[in-house]
N, C-alpha and C. Protein backbone atom coordinates (compact mmCIF):
# COMPACT_ATOMS: atom_id res chain seq x y z
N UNK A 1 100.47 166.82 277.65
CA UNK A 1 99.35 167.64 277.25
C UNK A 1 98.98 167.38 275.79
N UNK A 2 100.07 167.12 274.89
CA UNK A 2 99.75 167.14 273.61
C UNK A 2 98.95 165.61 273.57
N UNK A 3 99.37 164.88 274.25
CA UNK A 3 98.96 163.11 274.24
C UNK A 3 97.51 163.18 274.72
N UNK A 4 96.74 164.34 275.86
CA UNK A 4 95.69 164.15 275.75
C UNK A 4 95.02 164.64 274.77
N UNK A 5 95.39 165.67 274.01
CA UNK A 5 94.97 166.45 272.69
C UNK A 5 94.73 165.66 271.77
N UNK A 6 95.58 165.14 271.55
CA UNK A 6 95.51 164.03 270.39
C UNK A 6 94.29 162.46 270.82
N UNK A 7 94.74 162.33 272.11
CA UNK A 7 93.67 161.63 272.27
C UNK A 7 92.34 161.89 272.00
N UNK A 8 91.78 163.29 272.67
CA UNK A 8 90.46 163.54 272.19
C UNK A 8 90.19 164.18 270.82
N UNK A 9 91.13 164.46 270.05
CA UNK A 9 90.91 164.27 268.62
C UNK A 9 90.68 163.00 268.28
N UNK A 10 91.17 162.48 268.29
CA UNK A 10 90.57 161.06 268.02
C UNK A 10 89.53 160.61 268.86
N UNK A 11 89.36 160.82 269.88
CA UNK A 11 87.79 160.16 270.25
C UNK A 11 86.91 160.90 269.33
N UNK A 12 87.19 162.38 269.02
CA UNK A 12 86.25 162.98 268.88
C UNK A 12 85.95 162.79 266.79
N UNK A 13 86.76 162.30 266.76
CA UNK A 13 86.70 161.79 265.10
C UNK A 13 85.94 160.25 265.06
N UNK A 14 86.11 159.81 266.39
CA UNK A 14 85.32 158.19 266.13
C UNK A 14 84.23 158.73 266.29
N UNK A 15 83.64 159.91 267.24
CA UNK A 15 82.44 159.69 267.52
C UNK A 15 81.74 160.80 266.64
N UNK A 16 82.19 161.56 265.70
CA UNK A 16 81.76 162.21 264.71
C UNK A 16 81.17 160.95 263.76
N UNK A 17 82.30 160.34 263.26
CA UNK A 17 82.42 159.15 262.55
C UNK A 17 80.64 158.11 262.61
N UNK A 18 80.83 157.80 263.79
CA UNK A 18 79.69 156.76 264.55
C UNK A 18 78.17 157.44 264.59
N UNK A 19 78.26 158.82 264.86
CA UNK A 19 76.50 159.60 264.74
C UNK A 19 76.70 159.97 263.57
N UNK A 20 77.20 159.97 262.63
CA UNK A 20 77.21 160.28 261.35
C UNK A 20 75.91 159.79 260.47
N UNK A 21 74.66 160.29 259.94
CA UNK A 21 73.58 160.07 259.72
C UNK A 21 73.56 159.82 258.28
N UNK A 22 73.78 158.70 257.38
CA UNK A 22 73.78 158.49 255.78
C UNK A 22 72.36 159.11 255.41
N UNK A 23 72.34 159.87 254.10
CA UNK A 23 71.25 160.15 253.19
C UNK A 23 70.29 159.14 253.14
N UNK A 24 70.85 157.84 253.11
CA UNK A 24 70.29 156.99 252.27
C UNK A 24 70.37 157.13 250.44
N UNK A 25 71.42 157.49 250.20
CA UNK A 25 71.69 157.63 249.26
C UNK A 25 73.21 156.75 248.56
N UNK A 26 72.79 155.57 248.04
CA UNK A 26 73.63 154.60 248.07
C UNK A 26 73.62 154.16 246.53
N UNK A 27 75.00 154.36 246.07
CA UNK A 27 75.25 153.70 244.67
C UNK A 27 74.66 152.99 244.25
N UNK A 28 74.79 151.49 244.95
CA UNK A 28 73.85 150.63 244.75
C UNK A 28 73.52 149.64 245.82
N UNK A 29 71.66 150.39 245.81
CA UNK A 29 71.13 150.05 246.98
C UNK A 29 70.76 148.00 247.24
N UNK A 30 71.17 147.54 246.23
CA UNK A 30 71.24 146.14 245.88
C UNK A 30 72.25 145.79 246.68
N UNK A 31 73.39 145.87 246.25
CA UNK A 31 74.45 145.80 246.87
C UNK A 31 74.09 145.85 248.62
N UNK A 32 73.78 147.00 249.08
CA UNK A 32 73.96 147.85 250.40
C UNK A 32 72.85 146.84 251.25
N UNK A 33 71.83 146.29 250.41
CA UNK A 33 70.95 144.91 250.62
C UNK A 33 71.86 143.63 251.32
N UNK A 34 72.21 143.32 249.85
CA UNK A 34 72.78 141.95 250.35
C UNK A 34 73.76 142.16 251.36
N UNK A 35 74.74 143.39 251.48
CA UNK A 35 75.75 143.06 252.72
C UNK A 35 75.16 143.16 253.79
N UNK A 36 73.62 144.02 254.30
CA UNK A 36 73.46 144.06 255.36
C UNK A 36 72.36 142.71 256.04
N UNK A 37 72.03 142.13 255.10
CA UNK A 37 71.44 140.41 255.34
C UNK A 37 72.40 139.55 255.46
N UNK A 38 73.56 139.54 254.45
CA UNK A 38 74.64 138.86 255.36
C UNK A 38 74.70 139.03 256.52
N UNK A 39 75.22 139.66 256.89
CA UNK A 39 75.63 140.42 258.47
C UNK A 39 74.69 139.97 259.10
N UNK A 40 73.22 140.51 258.91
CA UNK A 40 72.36 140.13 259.42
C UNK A 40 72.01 138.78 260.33
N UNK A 41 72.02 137.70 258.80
CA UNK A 41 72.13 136.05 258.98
C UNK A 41 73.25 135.40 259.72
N UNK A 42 74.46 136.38 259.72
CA UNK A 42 75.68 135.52 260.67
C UNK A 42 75.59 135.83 262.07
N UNK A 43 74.80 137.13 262.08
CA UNK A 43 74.37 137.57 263.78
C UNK A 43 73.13 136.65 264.09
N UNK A 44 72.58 136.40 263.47
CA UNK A 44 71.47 135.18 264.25
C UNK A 44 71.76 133.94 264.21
N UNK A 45 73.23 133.74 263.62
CA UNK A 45 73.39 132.44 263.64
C UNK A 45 73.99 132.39 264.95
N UNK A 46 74.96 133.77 265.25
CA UNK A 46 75.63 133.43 266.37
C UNK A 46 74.58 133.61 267.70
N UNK A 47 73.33 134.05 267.56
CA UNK A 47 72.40 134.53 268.59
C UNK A 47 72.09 132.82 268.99
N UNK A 48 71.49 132.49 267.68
CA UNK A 48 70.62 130.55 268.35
C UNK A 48 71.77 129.67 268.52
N UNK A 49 73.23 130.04 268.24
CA UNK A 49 73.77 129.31 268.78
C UNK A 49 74.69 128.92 270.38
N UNK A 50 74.63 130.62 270.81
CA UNK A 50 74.89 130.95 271.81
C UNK A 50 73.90 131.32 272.96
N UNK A 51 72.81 131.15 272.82
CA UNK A 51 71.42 131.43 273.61
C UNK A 51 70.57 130.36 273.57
N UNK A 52 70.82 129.39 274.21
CA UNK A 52 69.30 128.25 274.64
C UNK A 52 68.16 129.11 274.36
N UNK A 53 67.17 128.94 273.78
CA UNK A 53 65.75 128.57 273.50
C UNK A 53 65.71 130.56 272.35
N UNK A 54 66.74 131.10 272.01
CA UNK A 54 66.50 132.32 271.27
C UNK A 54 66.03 132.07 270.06
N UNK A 55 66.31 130.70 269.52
CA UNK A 55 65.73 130.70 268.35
C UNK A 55 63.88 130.44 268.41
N UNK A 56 63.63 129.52 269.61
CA UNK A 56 62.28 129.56 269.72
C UNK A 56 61.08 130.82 270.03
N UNK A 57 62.13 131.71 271.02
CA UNK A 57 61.59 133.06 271.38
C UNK A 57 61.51 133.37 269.69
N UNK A 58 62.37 133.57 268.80
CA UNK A 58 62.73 134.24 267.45
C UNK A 58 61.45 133.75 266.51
N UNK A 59 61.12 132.62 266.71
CA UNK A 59 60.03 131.81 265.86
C UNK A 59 58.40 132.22 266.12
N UNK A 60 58.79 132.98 267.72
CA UNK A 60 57.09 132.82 268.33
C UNK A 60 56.90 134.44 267.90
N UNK A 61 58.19 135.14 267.75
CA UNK A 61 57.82 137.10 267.46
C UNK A 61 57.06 137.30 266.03
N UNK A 62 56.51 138.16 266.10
CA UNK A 62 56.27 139.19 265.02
C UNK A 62 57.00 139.47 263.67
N UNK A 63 58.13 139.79 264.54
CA UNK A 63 59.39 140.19 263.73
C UNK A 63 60.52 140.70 264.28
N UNK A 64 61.67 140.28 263.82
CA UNK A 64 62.94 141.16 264.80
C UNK A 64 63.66 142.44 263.79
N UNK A 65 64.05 142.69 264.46
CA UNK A 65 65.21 143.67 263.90
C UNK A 65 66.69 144.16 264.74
N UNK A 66 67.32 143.30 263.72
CA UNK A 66 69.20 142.87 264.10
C UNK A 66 70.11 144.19 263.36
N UNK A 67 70.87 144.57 264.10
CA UNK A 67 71.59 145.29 263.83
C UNK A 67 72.41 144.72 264.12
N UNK A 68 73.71 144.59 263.32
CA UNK A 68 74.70 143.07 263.73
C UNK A 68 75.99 143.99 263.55
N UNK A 69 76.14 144.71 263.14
CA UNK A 69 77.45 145.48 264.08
C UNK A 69 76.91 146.91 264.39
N UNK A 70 76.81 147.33 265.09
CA UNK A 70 76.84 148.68 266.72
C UNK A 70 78.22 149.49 267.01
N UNK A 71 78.71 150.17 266.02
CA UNK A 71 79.81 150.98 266.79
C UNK A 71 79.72 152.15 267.59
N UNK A 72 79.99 151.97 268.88
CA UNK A 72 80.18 153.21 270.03
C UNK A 72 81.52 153.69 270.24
N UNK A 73 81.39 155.04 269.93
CA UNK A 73 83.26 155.35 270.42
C UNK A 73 82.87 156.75 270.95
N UNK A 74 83.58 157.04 271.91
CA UNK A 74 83.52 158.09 272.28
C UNK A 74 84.54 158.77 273.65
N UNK A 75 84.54 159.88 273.71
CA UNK A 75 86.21 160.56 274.67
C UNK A 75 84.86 161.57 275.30
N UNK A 76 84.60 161.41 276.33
CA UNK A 76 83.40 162.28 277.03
C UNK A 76 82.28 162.24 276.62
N UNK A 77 82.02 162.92 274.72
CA UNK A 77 80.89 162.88 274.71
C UNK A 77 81.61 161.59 273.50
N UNK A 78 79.84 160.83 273.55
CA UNK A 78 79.98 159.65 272.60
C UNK A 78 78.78 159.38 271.89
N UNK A 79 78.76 157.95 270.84
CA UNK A 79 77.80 157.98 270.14
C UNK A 79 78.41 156.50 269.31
N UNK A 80 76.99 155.91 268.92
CA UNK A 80 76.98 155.24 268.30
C UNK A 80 76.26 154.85 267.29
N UNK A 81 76.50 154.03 266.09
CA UNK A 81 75.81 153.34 264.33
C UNK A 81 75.75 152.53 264.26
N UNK A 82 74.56 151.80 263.64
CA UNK A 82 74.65 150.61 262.88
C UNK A 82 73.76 150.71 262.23
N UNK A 83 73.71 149.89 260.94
CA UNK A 83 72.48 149.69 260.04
C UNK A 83 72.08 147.93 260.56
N UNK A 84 71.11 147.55 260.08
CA UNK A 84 70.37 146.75 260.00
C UNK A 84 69.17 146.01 259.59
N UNK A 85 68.10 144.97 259.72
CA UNK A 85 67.28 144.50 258.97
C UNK A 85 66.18 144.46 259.81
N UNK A 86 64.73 144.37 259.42
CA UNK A 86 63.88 144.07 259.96
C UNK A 86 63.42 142.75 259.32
N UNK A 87 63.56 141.83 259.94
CA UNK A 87 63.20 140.43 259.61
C UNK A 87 61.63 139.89 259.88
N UNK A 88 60.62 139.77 259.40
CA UNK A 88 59.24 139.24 258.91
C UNK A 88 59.45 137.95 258.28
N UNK A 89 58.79 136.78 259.08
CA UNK A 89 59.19 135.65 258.41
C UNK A 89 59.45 135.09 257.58
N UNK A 90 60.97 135.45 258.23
CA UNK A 90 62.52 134.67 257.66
C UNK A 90 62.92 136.11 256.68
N UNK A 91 62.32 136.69 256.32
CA UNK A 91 63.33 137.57 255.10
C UNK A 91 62.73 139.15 255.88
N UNK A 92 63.84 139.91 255.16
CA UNK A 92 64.09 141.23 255.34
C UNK A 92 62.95 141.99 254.65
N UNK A 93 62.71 143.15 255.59
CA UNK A 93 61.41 143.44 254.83
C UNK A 93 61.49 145.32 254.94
N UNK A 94 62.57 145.44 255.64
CA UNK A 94 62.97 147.23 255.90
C UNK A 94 64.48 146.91 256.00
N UNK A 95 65.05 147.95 255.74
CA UNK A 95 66.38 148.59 256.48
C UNK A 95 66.67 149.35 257.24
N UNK A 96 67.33 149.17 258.36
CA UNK A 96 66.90 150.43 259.56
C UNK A 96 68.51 151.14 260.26
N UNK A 97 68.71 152.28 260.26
CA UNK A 97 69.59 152.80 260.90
C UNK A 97 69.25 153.09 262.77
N UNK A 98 70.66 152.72 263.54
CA UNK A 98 70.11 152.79 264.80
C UNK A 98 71.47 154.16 265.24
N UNK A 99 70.92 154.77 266.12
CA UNK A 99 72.22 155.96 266.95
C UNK A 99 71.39 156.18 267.83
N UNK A 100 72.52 156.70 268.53
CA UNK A 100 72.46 156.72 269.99
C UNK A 100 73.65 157.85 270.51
N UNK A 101 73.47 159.00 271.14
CA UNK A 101 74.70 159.74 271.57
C UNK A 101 74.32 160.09 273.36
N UNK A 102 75.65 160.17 273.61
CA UNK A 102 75.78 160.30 275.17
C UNK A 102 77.02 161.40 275.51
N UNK A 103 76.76 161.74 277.11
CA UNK A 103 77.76 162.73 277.05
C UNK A 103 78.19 161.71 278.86
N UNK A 104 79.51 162.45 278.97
CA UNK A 104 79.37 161.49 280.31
C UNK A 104 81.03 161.32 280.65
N UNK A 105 81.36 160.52 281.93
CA UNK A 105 82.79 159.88 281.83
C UNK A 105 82.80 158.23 281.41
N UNK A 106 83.24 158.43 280.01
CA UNK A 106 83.46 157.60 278.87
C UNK A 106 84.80 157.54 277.64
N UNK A 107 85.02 156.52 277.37
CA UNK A 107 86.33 157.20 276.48
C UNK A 107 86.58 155.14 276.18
N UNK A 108 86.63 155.58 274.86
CA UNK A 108 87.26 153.75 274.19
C UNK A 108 86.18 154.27 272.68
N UNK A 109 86.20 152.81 272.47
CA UNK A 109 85.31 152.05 271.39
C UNK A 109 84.79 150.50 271.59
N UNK A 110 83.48 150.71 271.04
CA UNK A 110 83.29 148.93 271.31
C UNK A 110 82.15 148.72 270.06
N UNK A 111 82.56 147.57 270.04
CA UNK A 111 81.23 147.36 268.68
C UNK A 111 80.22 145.67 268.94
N UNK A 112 79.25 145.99 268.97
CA UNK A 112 78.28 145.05 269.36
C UNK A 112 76.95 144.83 268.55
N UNK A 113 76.51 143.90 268.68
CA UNK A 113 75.52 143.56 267.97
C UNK A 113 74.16 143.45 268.40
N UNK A 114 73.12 144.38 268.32
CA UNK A 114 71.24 144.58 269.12
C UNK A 114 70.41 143.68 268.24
N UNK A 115 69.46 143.21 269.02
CA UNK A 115 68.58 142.45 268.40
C UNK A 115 67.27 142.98 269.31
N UNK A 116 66.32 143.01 268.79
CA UNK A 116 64.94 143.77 269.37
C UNK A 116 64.42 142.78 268.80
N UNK A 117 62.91 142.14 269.12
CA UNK A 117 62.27 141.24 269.14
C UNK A 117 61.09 141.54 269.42
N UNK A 118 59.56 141.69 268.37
CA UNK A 118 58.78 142.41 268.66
C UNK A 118 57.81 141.46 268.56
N UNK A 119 57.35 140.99 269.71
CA UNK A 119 56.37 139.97 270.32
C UNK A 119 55.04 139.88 270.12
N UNK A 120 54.83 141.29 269.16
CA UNK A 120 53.43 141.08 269.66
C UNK A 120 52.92 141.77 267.91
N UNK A 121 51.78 141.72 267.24
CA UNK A 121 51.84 142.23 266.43
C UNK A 121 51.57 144.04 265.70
N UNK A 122 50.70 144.35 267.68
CA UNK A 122 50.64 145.79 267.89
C UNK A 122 52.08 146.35 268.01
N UNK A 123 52.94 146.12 268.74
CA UNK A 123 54.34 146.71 268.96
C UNK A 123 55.12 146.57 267.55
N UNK A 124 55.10 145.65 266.77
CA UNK A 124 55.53 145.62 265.59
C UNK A 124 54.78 146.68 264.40
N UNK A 125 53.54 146.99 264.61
CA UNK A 125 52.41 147.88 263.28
C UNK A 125 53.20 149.49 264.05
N UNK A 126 53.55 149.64 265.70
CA UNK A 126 53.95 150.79 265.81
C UNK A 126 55.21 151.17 265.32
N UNK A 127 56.05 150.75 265.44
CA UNK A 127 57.15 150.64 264.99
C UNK A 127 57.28 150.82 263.50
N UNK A 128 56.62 149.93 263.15
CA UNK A 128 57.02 150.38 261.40
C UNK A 128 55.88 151.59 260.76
N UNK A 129 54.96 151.69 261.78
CA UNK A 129 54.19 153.18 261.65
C UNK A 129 54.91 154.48 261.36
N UNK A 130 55.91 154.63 262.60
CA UNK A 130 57.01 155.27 263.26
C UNK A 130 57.53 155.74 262.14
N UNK A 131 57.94 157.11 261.61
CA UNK A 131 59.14 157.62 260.73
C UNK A 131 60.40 157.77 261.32
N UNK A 132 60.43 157.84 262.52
CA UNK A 132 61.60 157.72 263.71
C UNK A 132 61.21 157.52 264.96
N UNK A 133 61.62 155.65 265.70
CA UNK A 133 61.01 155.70 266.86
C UNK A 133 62.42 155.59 267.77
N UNK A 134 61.91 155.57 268.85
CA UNK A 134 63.00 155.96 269.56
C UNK A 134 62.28 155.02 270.85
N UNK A 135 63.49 154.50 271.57
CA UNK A 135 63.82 153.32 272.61
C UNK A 135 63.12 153.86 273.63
N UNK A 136 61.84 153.92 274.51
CA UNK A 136 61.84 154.34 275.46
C UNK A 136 60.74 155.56 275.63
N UNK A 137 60.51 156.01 273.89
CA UNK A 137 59.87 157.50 274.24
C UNK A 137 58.57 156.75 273.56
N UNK A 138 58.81 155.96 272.39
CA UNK A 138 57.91 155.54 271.45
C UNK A 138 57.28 153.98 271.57
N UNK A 139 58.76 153.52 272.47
CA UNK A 139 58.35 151.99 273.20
C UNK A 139 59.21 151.62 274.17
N UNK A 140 58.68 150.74 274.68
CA UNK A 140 59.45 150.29 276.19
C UNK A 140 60.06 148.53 275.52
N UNK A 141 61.51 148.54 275.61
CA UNK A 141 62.23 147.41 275.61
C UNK A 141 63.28 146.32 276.54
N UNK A 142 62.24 145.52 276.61
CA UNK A 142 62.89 144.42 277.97
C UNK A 142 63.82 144.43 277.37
N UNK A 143 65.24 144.75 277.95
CA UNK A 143 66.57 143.99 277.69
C UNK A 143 66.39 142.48 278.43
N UNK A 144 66.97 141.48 277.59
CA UNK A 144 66.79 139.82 278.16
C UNK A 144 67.90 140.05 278.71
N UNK A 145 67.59 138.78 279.65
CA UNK A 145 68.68 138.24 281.04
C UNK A 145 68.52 137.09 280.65
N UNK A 146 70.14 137.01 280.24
CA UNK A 146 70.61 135.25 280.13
C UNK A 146 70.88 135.03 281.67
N UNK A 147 70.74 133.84 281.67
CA UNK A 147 71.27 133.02 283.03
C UNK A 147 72.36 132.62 282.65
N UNK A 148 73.00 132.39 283.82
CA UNK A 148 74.28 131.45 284.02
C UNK A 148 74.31 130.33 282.91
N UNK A 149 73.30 129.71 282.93
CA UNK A 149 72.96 128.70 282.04
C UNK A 149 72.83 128.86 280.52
N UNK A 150 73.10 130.20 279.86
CA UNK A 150 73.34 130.72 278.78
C UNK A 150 71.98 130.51 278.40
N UNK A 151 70.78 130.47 279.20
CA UNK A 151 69.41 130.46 278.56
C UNK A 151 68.44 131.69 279.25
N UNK A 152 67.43 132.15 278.06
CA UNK A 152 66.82 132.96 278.31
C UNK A 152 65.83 133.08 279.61
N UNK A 153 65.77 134.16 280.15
CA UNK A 153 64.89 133.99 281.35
C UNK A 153 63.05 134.15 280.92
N UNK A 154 62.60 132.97 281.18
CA UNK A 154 61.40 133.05 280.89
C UNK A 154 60.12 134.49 280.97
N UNK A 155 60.64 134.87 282.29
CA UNK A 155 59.61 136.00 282.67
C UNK A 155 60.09 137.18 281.21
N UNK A 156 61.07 137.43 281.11
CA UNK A 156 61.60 138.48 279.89
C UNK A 156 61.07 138.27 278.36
N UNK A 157 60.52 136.73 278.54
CA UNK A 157 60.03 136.45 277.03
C UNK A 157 58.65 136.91 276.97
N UNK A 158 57.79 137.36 278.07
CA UNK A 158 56.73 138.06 277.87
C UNK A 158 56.38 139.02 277.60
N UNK A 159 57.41 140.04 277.53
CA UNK A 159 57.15 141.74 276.77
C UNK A 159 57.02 141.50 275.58
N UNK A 160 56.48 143.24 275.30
CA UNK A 160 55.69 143.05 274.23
C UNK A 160 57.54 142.80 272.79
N UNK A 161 58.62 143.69 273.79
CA UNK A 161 59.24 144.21 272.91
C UNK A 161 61.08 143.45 273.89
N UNK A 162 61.56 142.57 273.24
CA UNK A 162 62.68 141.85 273.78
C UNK A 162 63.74 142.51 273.39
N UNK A 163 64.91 143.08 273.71
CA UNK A 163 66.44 143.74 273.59
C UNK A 163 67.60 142.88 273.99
N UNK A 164 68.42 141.74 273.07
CA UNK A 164 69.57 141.56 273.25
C UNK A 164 70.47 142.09 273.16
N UNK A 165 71.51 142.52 273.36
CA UNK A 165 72.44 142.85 273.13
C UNK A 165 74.29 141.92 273.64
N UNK A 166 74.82 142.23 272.30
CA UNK A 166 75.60 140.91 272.39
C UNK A 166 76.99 141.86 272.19
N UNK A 167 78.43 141.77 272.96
CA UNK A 167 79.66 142.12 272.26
C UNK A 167 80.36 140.78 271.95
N UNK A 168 81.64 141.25 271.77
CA UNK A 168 82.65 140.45 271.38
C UNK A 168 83.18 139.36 272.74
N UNK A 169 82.43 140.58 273.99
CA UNK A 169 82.93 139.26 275.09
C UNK A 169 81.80 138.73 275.48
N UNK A 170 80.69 138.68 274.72
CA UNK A 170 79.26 137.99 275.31
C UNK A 170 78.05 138.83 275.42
N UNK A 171 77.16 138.24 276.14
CA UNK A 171 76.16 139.46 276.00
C UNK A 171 76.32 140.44 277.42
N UNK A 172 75.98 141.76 277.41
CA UNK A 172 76.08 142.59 278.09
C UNK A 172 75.09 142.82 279.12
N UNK A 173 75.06 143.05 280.78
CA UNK A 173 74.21 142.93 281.74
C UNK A 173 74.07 144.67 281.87
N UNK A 174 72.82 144.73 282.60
CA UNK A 174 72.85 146.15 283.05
C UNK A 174 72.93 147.19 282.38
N UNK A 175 72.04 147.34 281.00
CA UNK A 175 72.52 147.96 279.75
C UNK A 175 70.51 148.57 279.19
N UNK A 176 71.25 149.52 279.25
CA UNK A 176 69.73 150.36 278.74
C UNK A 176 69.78 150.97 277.12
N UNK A 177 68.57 150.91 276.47
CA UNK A 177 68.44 151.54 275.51
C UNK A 177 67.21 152.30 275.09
N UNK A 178 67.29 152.92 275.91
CA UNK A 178 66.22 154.36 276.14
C UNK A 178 67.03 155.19 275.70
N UNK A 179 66.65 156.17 274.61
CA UNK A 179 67.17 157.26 274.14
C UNK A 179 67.43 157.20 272.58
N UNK A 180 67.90 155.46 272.29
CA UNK A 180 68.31 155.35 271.08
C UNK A 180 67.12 155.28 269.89
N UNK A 181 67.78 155.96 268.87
CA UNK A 181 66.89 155.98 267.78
C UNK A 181 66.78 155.06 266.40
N UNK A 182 66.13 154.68 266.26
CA UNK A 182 65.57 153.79 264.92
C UNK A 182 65.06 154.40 263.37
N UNK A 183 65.64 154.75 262.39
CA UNK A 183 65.62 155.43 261.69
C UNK A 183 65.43 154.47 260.14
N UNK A 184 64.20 154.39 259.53
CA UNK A 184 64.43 153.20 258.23
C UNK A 184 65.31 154.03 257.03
N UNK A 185 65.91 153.12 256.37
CA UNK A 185 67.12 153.51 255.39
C UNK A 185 66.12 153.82 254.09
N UNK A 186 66.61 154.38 253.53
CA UNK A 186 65.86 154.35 251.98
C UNK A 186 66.59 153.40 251.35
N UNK A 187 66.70 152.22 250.98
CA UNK A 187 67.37 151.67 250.42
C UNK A 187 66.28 150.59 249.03
């Protein structure tokens, strides 16, 4: 009894932890810059190198926005963070916080990396219109289907608005992000 106690103290500290909403109030917002374009640049390196033709989809968008680490943890109810960049050709041009909370039978942690891909230049002016948009209420996002062939499925490169999502064991099938929210950083 005490072992499940302790267990959901601790889920329930990751997932306090993970919806945890920053001020935007950052020592130094220079700093809080460059680490999250790092991050940024090593998640798209690993995107065009692991995805046939993502870098060309990446070249033909608007603009993306990578959130290159995603932590979800949660013991019933759960939730997940990440910060990230909005990329406008080639450089960062916002900072954006993403969460997401769920209630449900669930229990771990996993951390992954989203990439949204905004195809078109109307879906991109809404979005950064947006003071908080949200997956689903404010826009509709194709999650892509890799093939077997580790390449993008053509029909998916035609929305207005593309959703990768990538973990540590590859990219993830059968995965929705309706609900989640997009929040720009003051940075």
């Amino acid at each position: 009894m005490q072992r499940r106690i302790l267990v959901f103290a601790a889920g329930s500290a990751l997932v306090a932890g993970a919806c945890s909403t920053p001020t935007g109030d950052v020592a130094d917002p220079g700093a809080k810059r460059r680490e999250i374009d790092t991050a940024v640049d090593n998640a798209l390196a690993d995107l065009f190198t692991g995805i046939r033709g993502s870098r060309e989809l990446a070249n033909k968008s608007s603009g993306m926005l990578v959130f290159p680490k995603v932590l979800s943890a949660g013991f019933v109810v759960g939730g997940s963070y990440g910060e990230g960049a909005l990329r406008k050709n080639g450089s960062s041009s916002g900072y954006y916080s993403v969460g997401a909370g769920s209630v449900g039978l669930l229990a771990g942690a996993q951390s992954k990396a989203v990439f949204l891909l905004f195809m078109n230049g109307d879906a991109l002016y809404k979005f950064e219109a947006s003071p908080g948009w949200t997956a689903g209420a404010d826009g509709s996002i194709a999650i892509g289907e890799i093939g077997s062939d580790t390449r993008i499925d053509t029909r998916t490169a035609q929305a207005p608005i593309i959703g990768f999502v990538r973990t540590n064991a590859g990219f993830m099938a059968n995965l929705s992000l309706d609900g989640t929210k997009f929040t720009k950083l003051k940075l």
